[in-house]
N, C-alpha and C. Protein backbone atom coordinates (compact mmCIF):
# COMPACT_ATOMS: atom_id res chain seq x y z
N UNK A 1 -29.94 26.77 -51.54
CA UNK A 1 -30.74 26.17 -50.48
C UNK A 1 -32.19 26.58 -50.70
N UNK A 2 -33.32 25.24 -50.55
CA UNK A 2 -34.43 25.98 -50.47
C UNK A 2 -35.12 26.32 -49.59
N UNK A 3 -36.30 27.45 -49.63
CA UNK A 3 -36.97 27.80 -48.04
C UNK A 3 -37.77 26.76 -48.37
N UNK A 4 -38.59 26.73 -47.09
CA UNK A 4 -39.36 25.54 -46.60
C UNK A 4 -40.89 26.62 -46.89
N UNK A 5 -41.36 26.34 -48.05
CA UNK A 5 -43.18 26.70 -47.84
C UNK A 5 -44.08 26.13 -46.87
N UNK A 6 -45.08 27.53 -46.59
CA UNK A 6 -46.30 27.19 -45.68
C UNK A 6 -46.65 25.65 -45.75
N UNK A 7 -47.20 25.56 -46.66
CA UNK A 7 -47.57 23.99 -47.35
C UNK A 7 -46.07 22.93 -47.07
N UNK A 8 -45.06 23.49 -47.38
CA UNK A 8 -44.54 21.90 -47.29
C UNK A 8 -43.77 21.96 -45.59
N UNK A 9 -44.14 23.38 -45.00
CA UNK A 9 -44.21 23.21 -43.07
C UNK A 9 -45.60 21.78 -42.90
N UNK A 10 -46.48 22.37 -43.07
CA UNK A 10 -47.69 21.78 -43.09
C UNK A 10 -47.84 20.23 -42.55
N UNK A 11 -47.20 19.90 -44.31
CA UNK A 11 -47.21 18.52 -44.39
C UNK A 11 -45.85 17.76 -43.60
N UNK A 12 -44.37 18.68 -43.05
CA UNK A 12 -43.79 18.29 -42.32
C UNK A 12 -44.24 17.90 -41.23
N UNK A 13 -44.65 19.29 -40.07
CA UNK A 13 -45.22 18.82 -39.39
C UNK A 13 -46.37 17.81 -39.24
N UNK A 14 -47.62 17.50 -39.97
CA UNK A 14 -48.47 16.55 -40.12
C UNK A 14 -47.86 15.27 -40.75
N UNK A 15 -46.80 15.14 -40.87
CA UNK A 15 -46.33 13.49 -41.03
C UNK A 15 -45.69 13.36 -39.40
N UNK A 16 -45.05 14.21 -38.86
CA UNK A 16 -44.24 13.71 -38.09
C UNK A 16 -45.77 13.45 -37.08
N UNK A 17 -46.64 14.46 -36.84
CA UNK A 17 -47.88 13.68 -35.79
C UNK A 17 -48.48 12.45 -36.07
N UNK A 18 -48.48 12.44 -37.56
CA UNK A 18 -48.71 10.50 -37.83
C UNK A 18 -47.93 9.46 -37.07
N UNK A 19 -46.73 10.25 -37.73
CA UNK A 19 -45.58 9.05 -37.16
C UNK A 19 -45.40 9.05 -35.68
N UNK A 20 -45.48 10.19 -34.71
CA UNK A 20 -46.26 9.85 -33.30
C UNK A 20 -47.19 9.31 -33.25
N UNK A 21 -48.07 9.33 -33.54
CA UNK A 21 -49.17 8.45 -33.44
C UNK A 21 -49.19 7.41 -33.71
N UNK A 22 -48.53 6.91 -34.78
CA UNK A 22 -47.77 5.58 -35.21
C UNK A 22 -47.47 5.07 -34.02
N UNK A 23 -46.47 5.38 -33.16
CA UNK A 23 -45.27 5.07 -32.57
C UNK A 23 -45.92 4.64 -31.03
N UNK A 24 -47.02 5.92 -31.04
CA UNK A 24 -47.42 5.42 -30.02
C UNK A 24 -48.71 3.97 -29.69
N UNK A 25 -49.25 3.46 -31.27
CA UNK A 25 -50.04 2.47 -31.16
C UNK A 25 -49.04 0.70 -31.86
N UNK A 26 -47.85 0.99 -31.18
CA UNK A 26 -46.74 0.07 -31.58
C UNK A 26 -47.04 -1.55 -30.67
N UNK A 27 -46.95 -2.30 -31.10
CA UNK A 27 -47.45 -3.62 -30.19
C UNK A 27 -46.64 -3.67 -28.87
N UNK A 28 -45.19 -2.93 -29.01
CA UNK A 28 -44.38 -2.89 -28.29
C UNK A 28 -44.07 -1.20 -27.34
N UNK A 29 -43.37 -1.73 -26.63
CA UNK A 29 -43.12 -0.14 -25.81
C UNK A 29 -41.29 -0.34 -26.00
N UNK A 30 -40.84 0.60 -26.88
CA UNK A 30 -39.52 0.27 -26.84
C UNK A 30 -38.63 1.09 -26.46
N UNK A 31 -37.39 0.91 -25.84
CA UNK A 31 -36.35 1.56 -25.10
C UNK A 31 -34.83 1.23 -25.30
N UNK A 32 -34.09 1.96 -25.86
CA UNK A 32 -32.58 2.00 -26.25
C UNK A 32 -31.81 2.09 -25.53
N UNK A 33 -31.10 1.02 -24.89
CA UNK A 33 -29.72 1.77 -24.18
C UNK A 33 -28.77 1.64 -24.56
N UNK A 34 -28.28 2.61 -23.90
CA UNK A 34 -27.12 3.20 -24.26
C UNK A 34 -25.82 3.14 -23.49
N UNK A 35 -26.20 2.66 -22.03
CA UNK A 35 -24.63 2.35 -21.29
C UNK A 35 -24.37 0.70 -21.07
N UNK A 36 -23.13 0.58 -20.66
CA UNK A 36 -22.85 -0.65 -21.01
C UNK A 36 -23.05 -1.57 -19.80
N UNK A 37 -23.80 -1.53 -19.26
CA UNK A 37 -24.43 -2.23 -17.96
C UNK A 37 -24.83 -3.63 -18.57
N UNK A 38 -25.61 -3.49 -19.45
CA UNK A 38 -26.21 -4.20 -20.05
C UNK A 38 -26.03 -4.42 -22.12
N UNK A 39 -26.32 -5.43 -22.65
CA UNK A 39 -26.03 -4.97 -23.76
C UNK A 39 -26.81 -3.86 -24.52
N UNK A 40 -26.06 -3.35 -25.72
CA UNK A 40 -26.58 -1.77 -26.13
C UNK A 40 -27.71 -2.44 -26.86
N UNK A 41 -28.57 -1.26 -27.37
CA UNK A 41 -29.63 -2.03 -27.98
C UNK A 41 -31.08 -1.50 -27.80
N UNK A 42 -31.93 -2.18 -28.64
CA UNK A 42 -33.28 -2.01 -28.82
C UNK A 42 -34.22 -2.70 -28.13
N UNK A 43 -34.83 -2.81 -26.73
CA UNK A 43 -35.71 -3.55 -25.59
C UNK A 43 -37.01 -3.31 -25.98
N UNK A 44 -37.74 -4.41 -25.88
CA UNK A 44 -39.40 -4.20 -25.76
C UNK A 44 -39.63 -4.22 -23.85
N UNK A 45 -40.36 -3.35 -23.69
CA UNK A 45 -40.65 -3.32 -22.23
C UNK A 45 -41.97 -3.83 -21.84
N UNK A 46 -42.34 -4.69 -21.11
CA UNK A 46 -43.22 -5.17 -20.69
C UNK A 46 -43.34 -4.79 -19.11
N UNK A 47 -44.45 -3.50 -19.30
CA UNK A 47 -45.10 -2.83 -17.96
C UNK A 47 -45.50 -3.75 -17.21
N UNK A 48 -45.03 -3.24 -16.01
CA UNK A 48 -45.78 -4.26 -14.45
C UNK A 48 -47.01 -3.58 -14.40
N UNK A 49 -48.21 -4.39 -13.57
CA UNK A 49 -49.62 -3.91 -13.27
C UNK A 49 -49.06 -3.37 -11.62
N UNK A 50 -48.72 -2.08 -11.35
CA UNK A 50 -48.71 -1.60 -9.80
C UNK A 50 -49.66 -2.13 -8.86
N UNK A 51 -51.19 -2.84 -9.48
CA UNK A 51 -51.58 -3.39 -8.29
C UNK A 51 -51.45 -4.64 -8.04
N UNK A 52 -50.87 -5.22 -9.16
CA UNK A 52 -50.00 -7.12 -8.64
C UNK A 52 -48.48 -6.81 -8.84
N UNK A 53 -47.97 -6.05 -7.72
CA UNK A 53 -46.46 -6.33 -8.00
C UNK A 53 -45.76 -7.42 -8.55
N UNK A 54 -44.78 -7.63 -9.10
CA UNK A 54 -44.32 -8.79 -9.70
C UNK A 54 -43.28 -9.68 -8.37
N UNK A 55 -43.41 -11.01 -8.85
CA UNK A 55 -42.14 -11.46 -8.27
C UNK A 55 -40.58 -11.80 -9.17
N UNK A 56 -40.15 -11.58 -8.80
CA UNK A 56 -38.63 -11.21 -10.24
C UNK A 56 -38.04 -12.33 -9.73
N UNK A 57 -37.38 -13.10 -10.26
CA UNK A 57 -36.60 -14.36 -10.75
C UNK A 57 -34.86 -13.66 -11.28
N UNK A 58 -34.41 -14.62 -10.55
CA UNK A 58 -32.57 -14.17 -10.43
C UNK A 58 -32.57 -14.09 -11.88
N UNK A 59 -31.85 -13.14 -12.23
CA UNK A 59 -31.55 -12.80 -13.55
C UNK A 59 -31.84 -12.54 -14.34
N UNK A 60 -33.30 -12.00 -14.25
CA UNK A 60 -34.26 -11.07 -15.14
C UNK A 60 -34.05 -9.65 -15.06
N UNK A 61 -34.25 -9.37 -16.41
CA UNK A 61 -33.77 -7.77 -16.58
C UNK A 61 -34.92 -7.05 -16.39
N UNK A 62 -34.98 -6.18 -15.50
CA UNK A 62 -36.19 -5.02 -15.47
C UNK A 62 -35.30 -3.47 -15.92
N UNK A 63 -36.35 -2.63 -15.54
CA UNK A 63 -36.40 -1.35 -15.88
C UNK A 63 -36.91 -0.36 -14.80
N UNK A 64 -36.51 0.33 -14.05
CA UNK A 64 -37.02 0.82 -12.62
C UNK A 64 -36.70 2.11 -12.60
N UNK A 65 -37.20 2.86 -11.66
CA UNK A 65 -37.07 4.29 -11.41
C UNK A 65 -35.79 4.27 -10.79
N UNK A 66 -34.75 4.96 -10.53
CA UNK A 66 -33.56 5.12 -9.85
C UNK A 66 -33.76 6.41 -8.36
N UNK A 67 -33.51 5.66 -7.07
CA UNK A 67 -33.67 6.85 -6.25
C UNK A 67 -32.36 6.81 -5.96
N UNK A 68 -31.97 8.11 -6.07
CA UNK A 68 -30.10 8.69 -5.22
C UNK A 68 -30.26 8.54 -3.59
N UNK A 69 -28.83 7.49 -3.34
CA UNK A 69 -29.18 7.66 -1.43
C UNK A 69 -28.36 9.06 -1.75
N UNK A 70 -28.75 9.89 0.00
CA UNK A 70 -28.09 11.11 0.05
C UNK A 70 -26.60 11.39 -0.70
N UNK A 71 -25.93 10.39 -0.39
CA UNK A 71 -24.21 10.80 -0.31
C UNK A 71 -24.26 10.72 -2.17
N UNK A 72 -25.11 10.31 -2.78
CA UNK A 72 -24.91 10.08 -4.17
C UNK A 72 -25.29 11.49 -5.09
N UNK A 73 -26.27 12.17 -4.30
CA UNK A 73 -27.08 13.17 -5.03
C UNK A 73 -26.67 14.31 -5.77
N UNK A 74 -26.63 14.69 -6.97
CA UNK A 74 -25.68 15.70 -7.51
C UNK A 74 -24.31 15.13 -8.42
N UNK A 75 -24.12 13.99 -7.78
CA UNK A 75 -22.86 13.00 -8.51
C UNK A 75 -23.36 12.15 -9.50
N UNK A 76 -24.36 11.57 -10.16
CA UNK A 76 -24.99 10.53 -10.71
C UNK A 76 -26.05 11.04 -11.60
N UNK A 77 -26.60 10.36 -11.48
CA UNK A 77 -27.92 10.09 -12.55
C UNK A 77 -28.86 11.06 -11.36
N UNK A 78 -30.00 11.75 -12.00
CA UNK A 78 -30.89 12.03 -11.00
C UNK A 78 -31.94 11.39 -10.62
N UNK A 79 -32.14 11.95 -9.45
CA UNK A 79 -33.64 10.74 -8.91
C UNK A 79 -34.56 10.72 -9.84
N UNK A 80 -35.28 9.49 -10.19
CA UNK A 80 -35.93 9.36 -11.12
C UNK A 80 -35.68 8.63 -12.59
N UNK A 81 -34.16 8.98 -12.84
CA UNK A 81 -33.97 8.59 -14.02
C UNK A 81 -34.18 6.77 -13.96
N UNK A 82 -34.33 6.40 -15.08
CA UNK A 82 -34.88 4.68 -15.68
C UNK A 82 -33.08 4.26 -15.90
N UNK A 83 -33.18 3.36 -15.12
CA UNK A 83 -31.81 2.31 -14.92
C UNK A 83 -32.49 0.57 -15.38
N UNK A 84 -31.86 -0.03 -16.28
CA UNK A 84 -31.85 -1.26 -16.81
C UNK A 84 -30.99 -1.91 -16.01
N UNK A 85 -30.82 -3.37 -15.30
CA UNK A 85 -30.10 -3.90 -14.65
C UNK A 85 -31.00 -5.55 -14.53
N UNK A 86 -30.53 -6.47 -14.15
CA UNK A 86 -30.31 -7.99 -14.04
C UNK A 86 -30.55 -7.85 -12.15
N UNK A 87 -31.90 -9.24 -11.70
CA UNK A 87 -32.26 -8.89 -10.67
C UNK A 87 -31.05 -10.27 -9.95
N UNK A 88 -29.87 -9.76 -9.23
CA UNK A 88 -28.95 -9.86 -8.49
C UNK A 88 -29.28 -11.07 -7.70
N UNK A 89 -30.49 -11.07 -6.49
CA UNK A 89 -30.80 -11.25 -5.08
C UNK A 89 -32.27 -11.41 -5.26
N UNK A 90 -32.98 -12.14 -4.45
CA UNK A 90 -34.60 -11.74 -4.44
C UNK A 90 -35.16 -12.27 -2.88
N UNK A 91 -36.39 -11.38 -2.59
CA UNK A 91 -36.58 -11.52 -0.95
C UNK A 91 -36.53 -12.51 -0.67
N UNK A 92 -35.81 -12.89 0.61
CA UNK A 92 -35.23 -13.92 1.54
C UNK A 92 -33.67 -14.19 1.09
N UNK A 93 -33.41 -13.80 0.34
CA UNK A 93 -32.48 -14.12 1.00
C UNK A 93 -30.95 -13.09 1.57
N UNK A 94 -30.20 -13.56 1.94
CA UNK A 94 -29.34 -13.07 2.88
C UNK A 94 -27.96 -12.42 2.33
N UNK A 95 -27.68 -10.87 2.82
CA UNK A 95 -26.72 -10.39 1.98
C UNK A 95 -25.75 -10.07 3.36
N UNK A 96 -24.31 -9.96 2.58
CA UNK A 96 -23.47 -9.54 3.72
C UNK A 96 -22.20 -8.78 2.82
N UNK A 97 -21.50 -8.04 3.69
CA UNK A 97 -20.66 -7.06 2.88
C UNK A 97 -19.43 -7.81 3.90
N UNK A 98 -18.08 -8.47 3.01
CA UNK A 98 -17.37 -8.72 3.46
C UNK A 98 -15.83 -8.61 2.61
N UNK A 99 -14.74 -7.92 3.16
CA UNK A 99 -13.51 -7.62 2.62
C UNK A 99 -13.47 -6.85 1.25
N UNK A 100 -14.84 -5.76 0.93
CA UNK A 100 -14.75 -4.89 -0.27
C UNK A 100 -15.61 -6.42 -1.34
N UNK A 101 -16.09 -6.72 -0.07
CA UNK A 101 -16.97 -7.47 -1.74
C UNK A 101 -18.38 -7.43 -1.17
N UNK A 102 -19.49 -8.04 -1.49
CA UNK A 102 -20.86 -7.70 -1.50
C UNK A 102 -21.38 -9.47 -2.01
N UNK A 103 -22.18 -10.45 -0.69
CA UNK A 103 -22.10 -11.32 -0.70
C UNK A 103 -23.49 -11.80 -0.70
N UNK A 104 -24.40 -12.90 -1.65
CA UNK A 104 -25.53 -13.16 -1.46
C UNK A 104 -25.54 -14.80 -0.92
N UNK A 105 -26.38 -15.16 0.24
CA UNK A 105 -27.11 -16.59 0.42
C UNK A 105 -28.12 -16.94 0.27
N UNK A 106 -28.83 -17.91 -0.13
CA UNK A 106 -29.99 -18.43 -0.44
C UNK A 106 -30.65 -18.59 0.76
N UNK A 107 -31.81 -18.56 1.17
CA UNK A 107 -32.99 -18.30 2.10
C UNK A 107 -32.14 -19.62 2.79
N UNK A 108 -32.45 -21.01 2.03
CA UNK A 108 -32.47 -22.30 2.57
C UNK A 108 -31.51 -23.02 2.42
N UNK A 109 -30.17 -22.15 2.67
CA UNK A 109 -29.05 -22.46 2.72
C UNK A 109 -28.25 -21.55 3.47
N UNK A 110 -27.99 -21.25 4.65
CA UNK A 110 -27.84 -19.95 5.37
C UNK A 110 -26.45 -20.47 5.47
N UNK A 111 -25.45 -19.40 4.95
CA UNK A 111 -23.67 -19.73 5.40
C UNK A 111 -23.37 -20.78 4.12
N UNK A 112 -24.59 -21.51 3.73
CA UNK A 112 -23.57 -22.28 2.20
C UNK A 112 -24.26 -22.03 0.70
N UNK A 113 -23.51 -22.17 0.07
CA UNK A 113 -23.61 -22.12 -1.36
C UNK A 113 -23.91 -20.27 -1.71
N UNK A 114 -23.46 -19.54 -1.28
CA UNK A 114 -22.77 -18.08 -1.05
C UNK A 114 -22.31 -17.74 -2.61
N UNK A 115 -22.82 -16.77 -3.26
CA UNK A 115 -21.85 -16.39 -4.27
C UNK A 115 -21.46 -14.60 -4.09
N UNK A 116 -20.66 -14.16 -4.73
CA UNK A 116 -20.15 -12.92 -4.75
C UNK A 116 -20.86 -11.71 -5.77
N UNK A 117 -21.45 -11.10 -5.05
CA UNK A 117 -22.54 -10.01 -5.88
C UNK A 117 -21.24 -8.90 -6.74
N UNK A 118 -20.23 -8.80 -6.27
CA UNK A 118 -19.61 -7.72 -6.92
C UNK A 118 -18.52 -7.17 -5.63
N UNK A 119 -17.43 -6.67 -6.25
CA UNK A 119 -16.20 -6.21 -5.62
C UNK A 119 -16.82 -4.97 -5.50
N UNK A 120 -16.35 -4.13 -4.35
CA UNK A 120 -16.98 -2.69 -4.03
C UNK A 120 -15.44 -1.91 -4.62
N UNK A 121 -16.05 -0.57 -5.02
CA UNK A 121 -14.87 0.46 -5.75
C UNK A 121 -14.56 1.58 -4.37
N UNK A 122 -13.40 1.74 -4.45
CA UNK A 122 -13.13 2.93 -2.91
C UNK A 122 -13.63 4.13 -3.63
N UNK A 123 -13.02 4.54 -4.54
CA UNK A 123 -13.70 5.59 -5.48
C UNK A 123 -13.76 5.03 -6.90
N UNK A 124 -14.66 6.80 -7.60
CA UNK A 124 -15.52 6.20 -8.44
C UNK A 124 -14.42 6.50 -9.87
N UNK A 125 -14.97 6.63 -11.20
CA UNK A 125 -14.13 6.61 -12.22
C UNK A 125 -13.22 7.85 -12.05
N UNK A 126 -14.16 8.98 -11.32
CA UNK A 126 -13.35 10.04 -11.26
C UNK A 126 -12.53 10.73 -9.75
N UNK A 127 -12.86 9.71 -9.20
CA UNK A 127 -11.48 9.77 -8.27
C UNK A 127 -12.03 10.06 -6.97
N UNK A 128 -13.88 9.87 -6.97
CA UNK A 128 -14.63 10.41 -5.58
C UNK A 128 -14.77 9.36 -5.18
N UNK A 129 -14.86 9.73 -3.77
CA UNK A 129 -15.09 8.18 -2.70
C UNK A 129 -16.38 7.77 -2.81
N UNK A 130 -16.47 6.22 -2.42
CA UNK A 130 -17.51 5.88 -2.74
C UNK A 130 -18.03 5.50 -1.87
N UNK A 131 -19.41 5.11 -1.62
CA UNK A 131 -19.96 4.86 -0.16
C UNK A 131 -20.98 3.40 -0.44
N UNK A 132 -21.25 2.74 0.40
CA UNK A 132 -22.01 1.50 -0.25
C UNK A 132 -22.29 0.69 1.63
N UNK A 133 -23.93 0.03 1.48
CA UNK A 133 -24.17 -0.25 2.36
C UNK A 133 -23.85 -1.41 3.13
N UNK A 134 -23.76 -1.64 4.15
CA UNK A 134 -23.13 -2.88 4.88
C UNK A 134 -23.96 -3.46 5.14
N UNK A 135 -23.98 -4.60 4.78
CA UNK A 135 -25.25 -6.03 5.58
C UNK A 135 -23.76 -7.17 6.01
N UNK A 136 -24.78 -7.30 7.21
CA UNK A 136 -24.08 -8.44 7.76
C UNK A 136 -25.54 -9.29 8.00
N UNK A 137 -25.73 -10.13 6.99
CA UNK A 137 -26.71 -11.20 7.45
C UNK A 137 -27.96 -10.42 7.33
N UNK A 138 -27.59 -9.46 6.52
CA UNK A 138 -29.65 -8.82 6.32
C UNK A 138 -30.21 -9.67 5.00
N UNK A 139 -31.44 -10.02 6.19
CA UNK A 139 -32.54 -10.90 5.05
C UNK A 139 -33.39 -9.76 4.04
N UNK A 140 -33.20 -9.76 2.40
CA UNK A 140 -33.92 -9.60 1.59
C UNK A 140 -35.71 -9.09 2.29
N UNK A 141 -36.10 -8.18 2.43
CA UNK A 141 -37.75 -8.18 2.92
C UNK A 141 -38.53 -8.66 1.69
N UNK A 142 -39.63 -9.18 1.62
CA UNK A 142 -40.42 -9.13 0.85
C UNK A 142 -40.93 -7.72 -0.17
N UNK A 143 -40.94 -7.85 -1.21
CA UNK A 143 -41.09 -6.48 -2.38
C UNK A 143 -39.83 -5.58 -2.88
N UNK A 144 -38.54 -6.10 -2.10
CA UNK A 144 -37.19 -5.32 -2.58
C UNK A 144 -36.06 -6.60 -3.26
N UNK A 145 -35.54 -6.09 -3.79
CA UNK A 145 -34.39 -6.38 -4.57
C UNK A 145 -33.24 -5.87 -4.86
N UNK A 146 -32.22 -6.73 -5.02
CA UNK A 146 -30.53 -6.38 -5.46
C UNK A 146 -30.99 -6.42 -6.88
N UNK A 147 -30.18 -5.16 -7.58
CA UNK A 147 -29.93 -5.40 -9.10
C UNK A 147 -28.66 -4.92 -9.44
N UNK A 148 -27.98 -5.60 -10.15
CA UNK A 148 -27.12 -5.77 -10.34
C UNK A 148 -26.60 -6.01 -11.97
N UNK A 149 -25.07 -5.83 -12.74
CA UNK A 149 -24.90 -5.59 -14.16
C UNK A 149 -24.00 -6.79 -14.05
N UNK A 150 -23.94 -7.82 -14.76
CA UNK A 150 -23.51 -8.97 -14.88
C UNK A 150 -22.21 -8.80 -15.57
N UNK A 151 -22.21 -7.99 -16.32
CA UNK A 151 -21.28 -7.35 -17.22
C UNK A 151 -19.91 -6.54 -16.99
N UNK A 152 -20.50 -5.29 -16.31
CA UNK A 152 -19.22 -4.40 -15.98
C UNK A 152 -19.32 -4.72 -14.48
N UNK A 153 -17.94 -4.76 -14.30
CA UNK A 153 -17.59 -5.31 -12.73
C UNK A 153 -17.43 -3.39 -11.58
N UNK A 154 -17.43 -2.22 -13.02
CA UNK A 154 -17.67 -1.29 -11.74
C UNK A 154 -18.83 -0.55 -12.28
N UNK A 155 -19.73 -1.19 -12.34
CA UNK A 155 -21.32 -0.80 -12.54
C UNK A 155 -21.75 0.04 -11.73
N UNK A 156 -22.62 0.92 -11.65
CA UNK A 156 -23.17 1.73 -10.38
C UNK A 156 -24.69 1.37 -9.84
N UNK A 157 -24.56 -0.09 -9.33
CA UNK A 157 -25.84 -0.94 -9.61
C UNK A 157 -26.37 -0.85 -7.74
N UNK A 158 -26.91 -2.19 -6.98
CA UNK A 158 -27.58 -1.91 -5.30
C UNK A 158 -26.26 -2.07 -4.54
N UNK A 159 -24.87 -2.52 -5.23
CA UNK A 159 -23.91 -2.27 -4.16
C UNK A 159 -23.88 -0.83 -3.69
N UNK A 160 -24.18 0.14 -4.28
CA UNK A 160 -24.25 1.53 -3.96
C UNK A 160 -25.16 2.03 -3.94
N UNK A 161 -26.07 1.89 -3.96
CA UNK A 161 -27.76 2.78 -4.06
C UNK A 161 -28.37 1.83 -3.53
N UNK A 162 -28.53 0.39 -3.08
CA UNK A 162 -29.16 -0.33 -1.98
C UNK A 162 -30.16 -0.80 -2.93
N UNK A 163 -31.09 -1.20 -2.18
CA UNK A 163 -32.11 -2.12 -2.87
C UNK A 163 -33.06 -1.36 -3.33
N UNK A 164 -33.99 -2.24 -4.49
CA UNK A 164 -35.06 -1.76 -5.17
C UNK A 164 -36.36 -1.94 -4.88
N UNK A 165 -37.20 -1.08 -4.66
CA UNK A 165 -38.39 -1.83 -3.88
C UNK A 165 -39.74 -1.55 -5.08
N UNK A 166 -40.79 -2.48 -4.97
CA UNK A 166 -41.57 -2.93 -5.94
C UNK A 166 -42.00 -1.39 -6.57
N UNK A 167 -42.48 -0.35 -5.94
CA UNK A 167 -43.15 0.49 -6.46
C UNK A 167 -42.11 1.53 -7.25
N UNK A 168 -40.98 1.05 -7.44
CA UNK A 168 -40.07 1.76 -8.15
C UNK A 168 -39.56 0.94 -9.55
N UNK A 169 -40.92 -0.55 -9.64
CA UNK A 169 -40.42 -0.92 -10.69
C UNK A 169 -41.49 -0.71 -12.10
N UNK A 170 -40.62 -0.63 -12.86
CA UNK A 170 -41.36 -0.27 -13.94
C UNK A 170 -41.82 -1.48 -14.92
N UNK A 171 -41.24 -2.77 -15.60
CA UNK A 171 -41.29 -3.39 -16.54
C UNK A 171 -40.35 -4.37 -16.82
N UNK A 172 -40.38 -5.36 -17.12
CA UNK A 172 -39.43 -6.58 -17.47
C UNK A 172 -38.82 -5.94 -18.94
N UNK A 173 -37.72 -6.07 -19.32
CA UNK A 173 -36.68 -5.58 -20.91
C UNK A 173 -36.91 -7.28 -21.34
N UNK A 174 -36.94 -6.78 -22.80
CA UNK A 174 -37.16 -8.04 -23.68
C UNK A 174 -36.24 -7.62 -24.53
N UNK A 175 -35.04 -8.10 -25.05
CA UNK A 175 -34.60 -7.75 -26.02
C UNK A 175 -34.56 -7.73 -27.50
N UNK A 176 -34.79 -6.87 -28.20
CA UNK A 176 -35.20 -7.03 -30.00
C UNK A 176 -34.14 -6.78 -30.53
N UNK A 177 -32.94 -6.02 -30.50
CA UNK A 177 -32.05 -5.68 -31.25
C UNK A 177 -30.99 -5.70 -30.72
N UNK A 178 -29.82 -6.50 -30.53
CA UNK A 178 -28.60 -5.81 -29.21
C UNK A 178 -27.33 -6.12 -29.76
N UNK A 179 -26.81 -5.60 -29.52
CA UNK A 179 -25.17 -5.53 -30.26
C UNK A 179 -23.76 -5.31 -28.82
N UNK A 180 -22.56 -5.77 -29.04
CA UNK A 180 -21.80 -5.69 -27.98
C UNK A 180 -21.64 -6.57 -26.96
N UNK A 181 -20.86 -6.35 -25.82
CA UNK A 181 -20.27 -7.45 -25.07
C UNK A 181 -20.46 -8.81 -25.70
């Protein structure tokens, strides 16, 4: 085995600060995931401007801060961590929790054309109860959102952690590389 000389520390370390520096003047801002919410893969992220919140369009993938409601805290991901998800619902319109399922209506269609956001889980993979919020007929406010995983049907997406509100969002996902489902 050989030791590593002063000189060739040197030039280790001074390539790898290039290659940060590289990385960080990339056209793109890129992000890997890794759970199966979404497909696995290589995302370009396209940052929101915090002082023009965005308006999100059903089924666009963002990238957001994750806040734990109480009953979640210690069990999950921690507050803060970056969750990828598909925008579910968007303000106005109308959600309702009915028979273990989680129900969205369109602003201008109140009671028709209804689809099903997701079956609710009693507990979770590992056998803890699960808790998730009830709307009966709550209208969407302006700046929050359902997000939701199109994919896995026991996702840990706003059936359980509730809605997303603008200043917790980070960036639209573009996908460059993705493999799976």
């Amino acid at each position: 085995m050989r030791k590593l000389t002063w000189r060739g520390s040197a030039l280790l370390i001074g390539g790898l600060a290039l290659g940060g520096i590289g990385l960080a003047h990339l056209p793109f801002r890129p992000i890997f995931n890794i759970t199966p919410s979404e497909p696995y893969g290589l995302y370009d992220v396209t940052l929101f401007h915090q002082a023009a919140p965005p308006k999100l369009q059903l089924g666009e993938m963002v990238l957001f801060h994750y806040i734990a409601p109480q009953w979640a805290i210690g069990r999950y991901d921690p507050t803060g961590s970056q969750f990828l998800k598909r925008v579910g619902a968007v303000p106005g319109e109308f959600l309702f929790t009915r028979k273990l399922q989680q129900w969205v209506c369109p602003a201008d269609t109140f009671g028709k054309a209804c689809r099903v956001l997701g079956r609710m889980m009693l507990r979770d993979p590992k056998g803890r109860p699960m808790h998730w919020p009830v709307w009966n007929g709550y209208r969407i406010p302006p700046g929050q959102y359902y997000m939701q995983s199109t994919l896995v049907p026991i996702s840990y997406d706003s059936r359980y952690y509730g809605l997303i509100s603008n200043y917790q969002l980070i960036g639209h996902l573009h996908p460059l590389l993705t493999f799976g489902h």
